[in-house]
N, C-alpha and C. Protein backbone atom coordinates (compact mmCIF):
# COMPACT_ATOMS: atom_id res chain seq x y z
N UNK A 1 64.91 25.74 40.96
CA UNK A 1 64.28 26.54 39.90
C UNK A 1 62.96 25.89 39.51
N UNK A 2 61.93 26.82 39.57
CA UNK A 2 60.70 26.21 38.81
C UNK A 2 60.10 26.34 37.76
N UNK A 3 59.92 25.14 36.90
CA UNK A 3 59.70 25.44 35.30
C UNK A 3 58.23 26.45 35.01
N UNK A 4 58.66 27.01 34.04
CA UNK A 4 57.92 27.80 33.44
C UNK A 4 56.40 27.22 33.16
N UNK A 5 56.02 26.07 33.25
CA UNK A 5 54.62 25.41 33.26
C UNK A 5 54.45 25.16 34.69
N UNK A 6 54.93 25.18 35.49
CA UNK A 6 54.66 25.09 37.39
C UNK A 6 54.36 26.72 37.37
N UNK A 7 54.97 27.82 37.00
CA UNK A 7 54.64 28.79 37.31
C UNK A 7 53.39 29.16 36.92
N UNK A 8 53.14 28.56 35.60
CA UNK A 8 51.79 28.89 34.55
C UNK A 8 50.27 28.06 35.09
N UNK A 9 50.75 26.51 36.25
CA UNK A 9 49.80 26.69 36.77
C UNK A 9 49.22 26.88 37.85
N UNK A 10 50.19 27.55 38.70
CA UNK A 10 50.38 28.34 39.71
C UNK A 10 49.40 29.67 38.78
N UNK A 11 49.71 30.16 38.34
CA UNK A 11 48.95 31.35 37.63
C UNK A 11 47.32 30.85 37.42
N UNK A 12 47.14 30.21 36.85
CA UNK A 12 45.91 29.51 36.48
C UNK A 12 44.58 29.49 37.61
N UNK A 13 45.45 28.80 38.73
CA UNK A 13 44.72 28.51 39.92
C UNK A 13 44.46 29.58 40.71
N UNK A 14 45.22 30.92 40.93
CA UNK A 14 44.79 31.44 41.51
C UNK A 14 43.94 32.28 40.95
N UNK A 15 44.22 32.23 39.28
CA UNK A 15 43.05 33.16 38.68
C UNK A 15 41.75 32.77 38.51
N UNK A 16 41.76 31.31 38.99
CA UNK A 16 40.36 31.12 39.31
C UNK A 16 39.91 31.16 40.55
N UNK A 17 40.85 30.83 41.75
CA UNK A 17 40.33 31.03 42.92
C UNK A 17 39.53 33.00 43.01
N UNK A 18 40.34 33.35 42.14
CA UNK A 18 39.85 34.97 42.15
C UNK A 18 38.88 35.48 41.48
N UNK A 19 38.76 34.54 40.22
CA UNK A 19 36.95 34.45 39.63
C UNK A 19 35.54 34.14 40.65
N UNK A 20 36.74 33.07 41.30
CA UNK A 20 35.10 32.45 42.43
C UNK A 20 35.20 33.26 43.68
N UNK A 21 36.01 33.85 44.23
CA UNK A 21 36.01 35.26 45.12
C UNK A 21 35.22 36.26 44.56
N UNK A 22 35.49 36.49 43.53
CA UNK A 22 34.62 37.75 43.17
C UNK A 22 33.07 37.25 42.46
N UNK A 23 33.48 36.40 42.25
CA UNK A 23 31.39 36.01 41.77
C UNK A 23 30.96 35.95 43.32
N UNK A 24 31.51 34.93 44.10
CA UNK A 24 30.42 35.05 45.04
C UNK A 24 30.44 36.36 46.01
N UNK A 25 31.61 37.19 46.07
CA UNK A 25 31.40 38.75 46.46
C UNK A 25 30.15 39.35 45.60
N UNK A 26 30.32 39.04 44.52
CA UNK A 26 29.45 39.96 43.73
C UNK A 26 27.59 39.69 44.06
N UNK A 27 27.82 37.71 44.58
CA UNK A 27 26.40 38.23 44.56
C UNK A 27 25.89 38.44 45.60
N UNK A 28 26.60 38.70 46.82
CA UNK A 28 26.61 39.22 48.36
C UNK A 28 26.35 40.49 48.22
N UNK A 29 27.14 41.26 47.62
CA UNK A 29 26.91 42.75 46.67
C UNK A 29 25.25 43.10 46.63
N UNK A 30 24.72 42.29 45.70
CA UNK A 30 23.62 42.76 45.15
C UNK A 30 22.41 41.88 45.68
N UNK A 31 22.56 40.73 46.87
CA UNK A 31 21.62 39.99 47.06
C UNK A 31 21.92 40.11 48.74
N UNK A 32 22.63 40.84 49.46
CA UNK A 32 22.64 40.50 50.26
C UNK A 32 23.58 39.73 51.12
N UNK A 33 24.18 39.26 52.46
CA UNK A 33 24.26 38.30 52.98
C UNK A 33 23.60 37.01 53.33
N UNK A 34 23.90 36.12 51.54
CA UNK A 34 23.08 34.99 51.38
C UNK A 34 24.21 33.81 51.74
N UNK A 35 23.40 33.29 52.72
CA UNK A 35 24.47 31.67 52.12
C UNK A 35 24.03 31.03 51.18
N UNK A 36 25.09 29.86 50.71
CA UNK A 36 26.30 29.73 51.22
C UNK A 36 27.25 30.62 50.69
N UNK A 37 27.12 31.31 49.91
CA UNK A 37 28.05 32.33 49.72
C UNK A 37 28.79 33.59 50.48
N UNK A 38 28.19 33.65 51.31
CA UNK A 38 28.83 34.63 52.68
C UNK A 38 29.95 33.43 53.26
N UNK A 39 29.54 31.82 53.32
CA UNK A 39 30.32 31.24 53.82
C UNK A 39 31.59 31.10 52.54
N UNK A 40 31.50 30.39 51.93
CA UNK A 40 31.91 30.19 50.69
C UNK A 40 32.95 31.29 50.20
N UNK A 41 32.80 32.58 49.99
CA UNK A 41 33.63 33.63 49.60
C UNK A 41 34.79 33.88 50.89
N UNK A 42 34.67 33.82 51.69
CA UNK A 42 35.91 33.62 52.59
C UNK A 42 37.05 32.49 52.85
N UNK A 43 36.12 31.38 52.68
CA UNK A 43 36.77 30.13 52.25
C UNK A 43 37.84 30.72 50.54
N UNK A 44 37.24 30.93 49.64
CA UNK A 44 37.61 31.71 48.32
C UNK A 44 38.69 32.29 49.09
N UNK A 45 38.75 33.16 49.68
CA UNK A 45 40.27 34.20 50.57
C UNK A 45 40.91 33.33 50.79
N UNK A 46 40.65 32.32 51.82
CA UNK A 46 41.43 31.84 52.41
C UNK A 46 42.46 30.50 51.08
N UNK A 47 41.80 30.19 49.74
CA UNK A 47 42.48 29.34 49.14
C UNK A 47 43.73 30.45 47.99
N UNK A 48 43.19 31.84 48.02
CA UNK A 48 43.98 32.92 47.30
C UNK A 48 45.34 32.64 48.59
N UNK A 49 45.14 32.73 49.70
CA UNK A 49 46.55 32.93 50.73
C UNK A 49 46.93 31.73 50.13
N UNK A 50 46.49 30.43 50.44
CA UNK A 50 47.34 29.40 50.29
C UNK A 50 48.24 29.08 49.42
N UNK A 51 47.58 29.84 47.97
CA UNK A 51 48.75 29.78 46.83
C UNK A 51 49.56 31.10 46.94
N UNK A 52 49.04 31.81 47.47
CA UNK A 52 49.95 33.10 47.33
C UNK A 52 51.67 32.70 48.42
N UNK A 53 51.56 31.80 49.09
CA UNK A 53 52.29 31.04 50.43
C UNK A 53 53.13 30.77 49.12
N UNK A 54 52.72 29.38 48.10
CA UNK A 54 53.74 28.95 46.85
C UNK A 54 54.36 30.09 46.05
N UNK A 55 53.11 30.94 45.50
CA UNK A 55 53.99 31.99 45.11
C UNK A 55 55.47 32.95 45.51
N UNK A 56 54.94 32.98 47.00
CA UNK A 56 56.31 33.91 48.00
C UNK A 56 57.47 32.35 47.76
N UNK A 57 56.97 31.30 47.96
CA UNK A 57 57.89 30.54 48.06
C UNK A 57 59.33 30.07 46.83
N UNK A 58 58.19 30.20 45.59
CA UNK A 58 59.01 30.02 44.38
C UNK A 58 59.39 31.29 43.43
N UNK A 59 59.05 32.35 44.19
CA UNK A 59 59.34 33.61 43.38
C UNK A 59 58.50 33.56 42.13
N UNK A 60 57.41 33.12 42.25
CA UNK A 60 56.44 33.11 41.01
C UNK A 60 55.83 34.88 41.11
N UNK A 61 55.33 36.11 40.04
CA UNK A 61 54.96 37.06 40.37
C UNK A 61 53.38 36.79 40.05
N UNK A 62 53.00 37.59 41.17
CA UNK A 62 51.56 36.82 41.36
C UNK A 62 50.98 38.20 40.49
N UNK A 63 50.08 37.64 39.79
CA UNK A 63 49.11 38.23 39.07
C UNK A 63 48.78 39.12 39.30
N UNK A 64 47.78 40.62 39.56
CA UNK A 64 46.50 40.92 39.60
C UNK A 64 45.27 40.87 39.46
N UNK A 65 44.89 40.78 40.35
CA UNK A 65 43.39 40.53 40.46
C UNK A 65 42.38 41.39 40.19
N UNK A 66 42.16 41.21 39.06
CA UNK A 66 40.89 42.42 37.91
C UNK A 66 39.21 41.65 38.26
N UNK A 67 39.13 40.54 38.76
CA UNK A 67 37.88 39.92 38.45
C UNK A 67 36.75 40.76 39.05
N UNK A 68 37.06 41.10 40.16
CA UNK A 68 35.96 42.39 40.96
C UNK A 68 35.18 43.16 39.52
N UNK A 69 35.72 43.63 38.87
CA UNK A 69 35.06 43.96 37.31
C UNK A 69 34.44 43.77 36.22
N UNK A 70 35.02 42.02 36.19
CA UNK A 70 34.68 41.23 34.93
C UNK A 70 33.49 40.44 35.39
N UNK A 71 32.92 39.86 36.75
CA UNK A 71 32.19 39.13 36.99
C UNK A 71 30.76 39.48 36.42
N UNK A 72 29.91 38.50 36.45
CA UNK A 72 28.66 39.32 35.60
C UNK A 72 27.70 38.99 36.82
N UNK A 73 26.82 39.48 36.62
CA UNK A 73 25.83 39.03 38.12
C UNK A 73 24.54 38.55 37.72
N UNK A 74 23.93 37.63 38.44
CA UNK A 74 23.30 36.51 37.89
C UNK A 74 21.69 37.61 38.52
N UNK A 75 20.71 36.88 37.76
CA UNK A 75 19.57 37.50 37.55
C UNK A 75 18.73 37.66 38.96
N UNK A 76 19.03 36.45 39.76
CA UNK A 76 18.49 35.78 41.19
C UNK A 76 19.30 35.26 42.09
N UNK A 77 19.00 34.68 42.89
CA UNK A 77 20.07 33.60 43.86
C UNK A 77 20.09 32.33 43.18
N UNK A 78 18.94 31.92 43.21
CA UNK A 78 18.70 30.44 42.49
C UNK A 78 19.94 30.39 41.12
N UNK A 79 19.74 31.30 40.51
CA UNK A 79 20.65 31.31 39.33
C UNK A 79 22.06 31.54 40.12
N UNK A 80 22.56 32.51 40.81
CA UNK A 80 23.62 32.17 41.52
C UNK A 80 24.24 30.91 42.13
N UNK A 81 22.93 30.79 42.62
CA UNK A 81 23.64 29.26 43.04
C UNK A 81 23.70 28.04 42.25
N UNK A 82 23.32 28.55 40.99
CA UNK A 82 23.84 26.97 39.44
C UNK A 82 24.90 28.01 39.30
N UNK A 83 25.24 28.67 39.24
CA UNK A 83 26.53 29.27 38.59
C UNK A 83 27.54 29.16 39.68
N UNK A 84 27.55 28.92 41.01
CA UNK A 84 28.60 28.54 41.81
C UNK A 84 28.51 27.02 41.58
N UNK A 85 27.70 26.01 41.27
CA UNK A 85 27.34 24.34 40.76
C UNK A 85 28.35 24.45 39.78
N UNK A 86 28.34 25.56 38.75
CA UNK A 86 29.34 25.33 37.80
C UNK A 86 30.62 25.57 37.86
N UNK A 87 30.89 26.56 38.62
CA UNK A 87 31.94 27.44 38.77
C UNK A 87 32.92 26.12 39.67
N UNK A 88 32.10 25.30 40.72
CA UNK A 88 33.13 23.92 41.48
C UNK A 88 33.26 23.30 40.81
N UNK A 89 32.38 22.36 39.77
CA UNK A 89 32.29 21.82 39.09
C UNK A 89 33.89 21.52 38.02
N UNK A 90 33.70 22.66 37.50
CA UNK A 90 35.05 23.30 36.54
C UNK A 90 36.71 23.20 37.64
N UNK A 91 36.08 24.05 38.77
CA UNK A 91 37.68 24.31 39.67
C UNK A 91 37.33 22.71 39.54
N UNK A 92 37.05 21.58 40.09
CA UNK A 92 37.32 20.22 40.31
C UNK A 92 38.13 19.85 39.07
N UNK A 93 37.92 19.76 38.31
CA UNK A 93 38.16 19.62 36.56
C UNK A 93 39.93 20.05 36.25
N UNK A 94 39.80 21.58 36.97
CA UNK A 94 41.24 22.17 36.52
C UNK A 94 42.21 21.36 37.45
N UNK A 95 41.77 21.26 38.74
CA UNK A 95 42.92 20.54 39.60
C UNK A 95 43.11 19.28 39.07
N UNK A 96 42.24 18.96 38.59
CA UNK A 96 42.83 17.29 38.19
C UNK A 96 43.26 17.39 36.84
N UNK A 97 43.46 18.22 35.95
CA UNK A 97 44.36 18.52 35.33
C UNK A 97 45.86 19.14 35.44
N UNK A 98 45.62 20.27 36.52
CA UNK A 98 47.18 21.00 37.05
C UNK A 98 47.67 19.88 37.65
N UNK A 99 47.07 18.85 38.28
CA UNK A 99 47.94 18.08 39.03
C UNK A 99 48.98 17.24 38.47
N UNK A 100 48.88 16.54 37.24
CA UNK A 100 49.30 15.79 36.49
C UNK A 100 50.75 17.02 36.53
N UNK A 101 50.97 17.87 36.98
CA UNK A 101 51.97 18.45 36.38
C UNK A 101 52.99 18.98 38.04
N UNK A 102 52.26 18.32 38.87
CA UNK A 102 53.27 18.92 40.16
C UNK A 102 53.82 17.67 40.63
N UNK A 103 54.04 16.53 40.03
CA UNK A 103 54.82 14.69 40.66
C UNK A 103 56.03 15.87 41.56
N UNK A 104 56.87 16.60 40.86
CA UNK A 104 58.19 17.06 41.44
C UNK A 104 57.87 18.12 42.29
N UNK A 105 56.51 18.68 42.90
CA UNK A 105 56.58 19.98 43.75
C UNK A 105 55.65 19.01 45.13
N UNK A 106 55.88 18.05 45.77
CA UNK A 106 54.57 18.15 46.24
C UNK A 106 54.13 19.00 47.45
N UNK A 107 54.57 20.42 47.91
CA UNK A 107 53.77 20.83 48.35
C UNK A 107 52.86 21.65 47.52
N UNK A 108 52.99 22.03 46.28
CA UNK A 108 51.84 22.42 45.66
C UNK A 108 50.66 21.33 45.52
N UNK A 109 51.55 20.13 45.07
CA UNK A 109 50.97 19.02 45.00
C UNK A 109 49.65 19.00 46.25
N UNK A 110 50.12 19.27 47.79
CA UNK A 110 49.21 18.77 48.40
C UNK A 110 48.07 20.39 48.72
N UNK A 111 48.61 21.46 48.20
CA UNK A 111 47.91 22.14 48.21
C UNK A 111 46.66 22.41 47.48
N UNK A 112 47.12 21.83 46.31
CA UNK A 112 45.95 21.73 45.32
C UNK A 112 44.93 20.56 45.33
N UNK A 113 45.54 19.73 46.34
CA UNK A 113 44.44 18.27 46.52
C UNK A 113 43.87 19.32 47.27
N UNK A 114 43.93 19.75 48.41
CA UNK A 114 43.34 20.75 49.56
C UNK A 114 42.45 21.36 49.22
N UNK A 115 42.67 22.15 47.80
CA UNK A 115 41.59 23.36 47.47
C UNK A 115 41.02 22.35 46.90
N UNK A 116 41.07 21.25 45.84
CA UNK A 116 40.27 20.39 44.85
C UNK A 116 38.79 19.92 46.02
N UNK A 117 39.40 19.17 47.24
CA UNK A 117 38.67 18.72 48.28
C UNK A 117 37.60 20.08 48.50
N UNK A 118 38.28 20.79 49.46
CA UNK A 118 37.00 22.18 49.45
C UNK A 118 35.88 22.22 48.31
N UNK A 119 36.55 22.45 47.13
CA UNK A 119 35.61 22.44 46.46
C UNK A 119 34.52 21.40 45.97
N UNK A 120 35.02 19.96 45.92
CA UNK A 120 34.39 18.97 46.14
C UNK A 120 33.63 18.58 46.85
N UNK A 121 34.09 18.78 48.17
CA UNK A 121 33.38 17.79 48.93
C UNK A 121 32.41 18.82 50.19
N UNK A 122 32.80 20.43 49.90
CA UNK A 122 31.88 21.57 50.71
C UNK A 122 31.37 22.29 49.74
N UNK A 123 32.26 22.72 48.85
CA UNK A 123 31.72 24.05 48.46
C UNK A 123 30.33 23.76 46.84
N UNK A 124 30.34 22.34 45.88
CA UNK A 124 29.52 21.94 45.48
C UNK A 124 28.51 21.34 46.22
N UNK A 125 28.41 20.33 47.00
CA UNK A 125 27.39 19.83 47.89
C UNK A 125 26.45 21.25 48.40
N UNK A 126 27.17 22.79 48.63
CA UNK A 126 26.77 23.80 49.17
C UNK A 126 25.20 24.32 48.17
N UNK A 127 26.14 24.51 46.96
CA UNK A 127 25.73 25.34 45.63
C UNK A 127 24.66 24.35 45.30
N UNK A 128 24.60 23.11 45.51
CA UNK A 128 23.89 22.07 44.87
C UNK A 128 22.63 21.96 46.00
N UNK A 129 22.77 22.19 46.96
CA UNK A 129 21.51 22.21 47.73
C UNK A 129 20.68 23.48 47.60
N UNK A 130 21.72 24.82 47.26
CA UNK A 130 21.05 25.96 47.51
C UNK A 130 20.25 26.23 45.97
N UNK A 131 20.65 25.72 44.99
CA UNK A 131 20.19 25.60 43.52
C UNK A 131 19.00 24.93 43.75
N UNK A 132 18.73 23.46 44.26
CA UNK A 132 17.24 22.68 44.35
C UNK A 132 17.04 23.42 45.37
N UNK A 133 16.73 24.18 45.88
CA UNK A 133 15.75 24.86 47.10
C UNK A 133 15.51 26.00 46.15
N UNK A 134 16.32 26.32 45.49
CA UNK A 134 15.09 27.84 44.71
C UNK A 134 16.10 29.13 45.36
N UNK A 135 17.15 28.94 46.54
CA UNK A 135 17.81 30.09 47.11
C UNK A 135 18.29 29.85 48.41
């Protein structure tokens, strides 16, 4: 059985993996096929499967995904790309907070080092070069 705070941040994570899916859809949307975000937003898919894998696994009911709606769209690319700087920035932040809470699951455990890494060590280095270049 999994406690009701494993489920909650199981919930958490994927509702942000689905914020940063749909921002960087959104600004592919309206700017084009820009990197790194053409790269970047599929990577985004591919970390929604990985928890959705825990979800099927622990009978957690997975959310819906409304963000396609709520995202706001940034004025330029340049500004897109500080708002994906922030957007890793933060996911880095939440995993090292959810983690403190999976000692007893570790394959969430190593799933969420997985996505923390992506976002660390590709997907900011990405946003952070494309921000000082102007786009």
């Amino acid at each position: 059985m999994i406690s009701d705070t494993v489920k909650d941040i199981l919930v958490e994570a994927i509702n942000d993996e689905y914020k940063a899916r749909a921002t960087y859809k959104n600004v592919i949307e309206h700017f084009g096929d820009v990197r790194p975000f053409t790269n970047i937003v599929e990577a985004e898919g591919r970390h929604v499967s990985a928890l959705l894998v825990l979800f099927a696994k622990y009978g957690v009911e997975v959310p819906e995904d409304t963000w396609d709606s709520r995202v706001q769209t940034p004025q330029s690319i340049t500004e897109a790309c500080k708002v994906g700087v922030e957007a890793e920035i933060e996911n880095v932040k939440m995993y090292d907070r959810l983690l403190a809470f999976t000692d007893d699951y570790p394959d969430i455990r190593e799933i969420f080092i997985e996505l923390q890494s992506a976002s660390k060590e590709r997907h900011l280095p990405a946003f952070e070069r494309c921000a000082q270049r102007g786009a």
